[in-house]
N, C-alpha and C. Protein backbone atom coordinates (compact mmCIF):
# COMPACT_ATOMS: atom_id res chain seq x y z
N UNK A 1 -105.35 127.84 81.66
CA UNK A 1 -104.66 126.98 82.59
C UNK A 1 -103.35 127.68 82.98
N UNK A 2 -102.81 127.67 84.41
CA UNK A 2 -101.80 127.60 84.62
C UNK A 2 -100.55 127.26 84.84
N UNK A 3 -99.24 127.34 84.23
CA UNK A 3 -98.14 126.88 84.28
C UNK A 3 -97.17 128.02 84.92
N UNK A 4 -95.98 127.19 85.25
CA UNK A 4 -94.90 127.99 85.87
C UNK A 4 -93.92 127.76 84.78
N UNK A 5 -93.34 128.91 84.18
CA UNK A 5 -92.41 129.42 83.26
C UNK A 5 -91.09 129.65 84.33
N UNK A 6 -90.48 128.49 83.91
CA UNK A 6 -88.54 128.27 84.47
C UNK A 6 -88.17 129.53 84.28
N UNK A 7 -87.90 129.95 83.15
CA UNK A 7 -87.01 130.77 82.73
C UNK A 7 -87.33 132.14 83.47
N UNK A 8 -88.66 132.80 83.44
CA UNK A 8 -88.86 133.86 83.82
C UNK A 8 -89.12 133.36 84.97
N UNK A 9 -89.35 132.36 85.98
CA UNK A 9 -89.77 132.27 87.14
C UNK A 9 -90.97 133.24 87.68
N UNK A 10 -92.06 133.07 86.65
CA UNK A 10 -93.47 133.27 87.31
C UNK A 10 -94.32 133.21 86.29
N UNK A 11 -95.57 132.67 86.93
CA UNK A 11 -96.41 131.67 86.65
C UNK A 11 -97.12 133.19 85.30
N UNK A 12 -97.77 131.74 84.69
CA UNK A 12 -98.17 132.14 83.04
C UNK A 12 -99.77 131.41 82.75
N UNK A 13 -100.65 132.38 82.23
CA UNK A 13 -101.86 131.87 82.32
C UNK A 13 -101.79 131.55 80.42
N UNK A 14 -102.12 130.13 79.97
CA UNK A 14 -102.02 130.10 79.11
C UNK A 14 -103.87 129.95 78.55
N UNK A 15 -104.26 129.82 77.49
CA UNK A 15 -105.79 129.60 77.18
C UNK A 15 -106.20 128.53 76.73
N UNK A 16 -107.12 127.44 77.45
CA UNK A 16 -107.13 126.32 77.59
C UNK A 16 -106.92 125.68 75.77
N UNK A 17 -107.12 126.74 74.71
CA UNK A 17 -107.74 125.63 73.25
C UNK A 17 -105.62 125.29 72.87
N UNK A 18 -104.53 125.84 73.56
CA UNK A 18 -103.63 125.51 73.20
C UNK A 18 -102.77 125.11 74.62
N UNK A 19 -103.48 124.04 75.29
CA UNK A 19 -103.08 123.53 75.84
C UNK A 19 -103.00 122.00 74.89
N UNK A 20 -102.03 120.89 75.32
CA UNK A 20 -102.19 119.35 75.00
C UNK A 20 -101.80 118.79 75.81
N UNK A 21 -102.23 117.24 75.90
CA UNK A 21 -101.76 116.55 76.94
C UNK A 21 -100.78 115.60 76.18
N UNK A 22 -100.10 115.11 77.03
CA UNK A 22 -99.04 114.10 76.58
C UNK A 22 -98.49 112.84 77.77
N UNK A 23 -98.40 111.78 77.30
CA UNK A 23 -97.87 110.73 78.47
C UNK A 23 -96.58 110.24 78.04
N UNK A 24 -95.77 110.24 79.01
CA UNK A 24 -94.25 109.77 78.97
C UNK A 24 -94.23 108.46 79.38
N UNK A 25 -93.26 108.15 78.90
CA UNK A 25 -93.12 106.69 79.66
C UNK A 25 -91.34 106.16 79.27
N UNK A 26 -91.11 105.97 80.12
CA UNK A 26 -89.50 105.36 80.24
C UNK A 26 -89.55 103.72 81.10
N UNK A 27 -88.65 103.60 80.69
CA UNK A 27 -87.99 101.83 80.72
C UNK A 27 -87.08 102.23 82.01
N UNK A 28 -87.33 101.49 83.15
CA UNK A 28 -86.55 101.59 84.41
C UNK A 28 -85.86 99.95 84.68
N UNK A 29 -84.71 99.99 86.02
CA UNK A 29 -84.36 98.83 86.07
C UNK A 29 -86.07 97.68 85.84
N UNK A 30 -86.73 98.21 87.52
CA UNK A 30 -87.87 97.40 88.07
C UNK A 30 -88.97 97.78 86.80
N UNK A 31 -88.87 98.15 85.53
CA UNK A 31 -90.13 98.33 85.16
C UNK A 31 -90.23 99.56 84.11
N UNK A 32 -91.69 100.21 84.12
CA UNK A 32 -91.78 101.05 83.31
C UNK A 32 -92.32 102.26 84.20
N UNK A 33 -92.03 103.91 83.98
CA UNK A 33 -92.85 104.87 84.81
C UNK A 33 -93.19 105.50 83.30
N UNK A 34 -94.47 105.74 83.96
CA UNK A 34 -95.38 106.20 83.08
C UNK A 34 -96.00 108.09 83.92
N UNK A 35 -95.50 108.84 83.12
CA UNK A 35 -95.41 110.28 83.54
C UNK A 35 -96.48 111.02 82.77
N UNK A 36 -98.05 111.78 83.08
CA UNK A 36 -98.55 112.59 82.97
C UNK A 36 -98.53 113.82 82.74
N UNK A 37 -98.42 114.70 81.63
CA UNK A 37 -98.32 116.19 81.75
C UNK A 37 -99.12 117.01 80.73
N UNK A 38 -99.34 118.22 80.81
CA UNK A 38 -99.93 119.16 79.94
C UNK A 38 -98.31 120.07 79.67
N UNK A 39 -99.07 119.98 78.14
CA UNK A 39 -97.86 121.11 77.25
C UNK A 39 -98.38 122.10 76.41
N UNK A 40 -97.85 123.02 76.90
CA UNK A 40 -98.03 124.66 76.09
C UNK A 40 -96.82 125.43 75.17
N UNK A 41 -97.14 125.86 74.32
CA UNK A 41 -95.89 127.00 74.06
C UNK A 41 -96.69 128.19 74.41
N UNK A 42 -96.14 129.31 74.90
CA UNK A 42 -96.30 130.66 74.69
C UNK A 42 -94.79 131.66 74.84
N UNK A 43 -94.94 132.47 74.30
CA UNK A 43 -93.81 133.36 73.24
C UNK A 43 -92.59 132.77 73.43
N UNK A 44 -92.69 131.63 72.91
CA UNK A 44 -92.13 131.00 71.96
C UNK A 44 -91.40 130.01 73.31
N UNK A 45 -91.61 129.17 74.12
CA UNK A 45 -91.16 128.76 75.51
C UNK A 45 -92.11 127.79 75.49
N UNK A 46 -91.27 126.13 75.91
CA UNK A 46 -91.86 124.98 75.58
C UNK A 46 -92.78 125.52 77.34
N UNK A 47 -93.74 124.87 77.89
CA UNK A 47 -94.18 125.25 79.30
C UNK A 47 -95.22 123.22 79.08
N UNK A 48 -94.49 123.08 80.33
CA UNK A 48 -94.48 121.20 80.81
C UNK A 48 -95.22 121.95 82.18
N UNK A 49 -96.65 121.05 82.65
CA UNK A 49 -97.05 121.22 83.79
C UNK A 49 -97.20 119.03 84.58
N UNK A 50 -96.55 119.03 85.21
CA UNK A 50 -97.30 117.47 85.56
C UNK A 50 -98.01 117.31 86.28
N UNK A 51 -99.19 116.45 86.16
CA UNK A 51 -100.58 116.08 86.47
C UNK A 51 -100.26 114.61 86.59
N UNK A 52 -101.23 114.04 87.68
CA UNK A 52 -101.58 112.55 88.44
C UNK A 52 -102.59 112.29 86.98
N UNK A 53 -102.47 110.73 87.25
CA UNK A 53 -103.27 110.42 85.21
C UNK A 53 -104.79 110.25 86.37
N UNK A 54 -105.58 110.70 86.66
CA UNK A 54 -106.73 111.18 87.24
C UNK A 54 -106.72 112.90 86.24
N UNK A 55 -106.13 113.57 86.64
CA UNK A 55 -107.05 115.04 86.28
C UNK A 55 -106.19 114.83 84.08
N UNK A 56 -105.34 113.89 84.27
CA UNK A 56 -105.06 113.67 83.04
C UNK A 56 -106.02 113.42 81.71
N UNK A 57 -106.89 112.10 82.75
CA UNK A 57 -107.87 111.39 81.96
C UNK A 57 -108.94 112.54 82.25
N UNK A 58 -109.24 113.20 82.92
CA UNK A 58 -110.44 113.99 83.16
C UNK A 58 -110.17 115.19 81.86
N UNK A 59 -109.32 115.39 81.44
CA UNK A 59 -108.88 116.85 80.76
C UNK A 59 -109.38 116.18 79.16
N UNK A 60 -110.22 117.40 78.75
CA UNK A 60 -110.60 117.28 77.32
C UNK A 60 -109.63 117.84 76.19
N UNK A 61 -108.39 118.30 76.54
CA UNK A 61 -107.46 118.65 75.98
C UNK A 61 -106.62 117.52 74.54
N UNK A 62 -106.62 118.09 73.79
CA UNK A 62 -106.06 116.76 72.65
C UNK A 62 -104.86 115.97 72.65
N UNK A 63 -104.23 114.82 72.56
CA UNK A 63 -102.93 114.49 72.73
C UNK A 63 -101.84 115.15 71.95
N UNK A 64 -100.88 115.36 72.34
CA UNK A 64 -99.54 115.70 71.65
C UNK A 64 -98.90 114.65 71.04
């Protein structure tokens, strides 16, 4: 899978068995947002990609 690495500013192919998924969710005035993403480390660099909870729920990836 691919992510974009901030720091070095260019994209990083990581290998799908250490990818995870994870869902955020924060307390707003109107409510709650609920945020989708895949998380990687590679050499040694947290790497956050966000995904619509469609290819979220589709991903066989394990939770974080």
């Amino acid at each position: 899978m691919q992510f974009y690495n901030l720091k070095t500013r260019s994209h990083v192919d990581v290998p799908e068995s250490d990818v995870k998924k994870t869902k955020m969710i924060r307390k707003t005035k109107t409510g709650e947002q609920t945020r989708y993403a895949f998380t990687a480390v590679h050499e040694g660099q947290k790497l956050f990609k966000f995904v619509n909870e469609a290819a979220y729920k589709a991903s066989s990836a394990p939770e974080a």
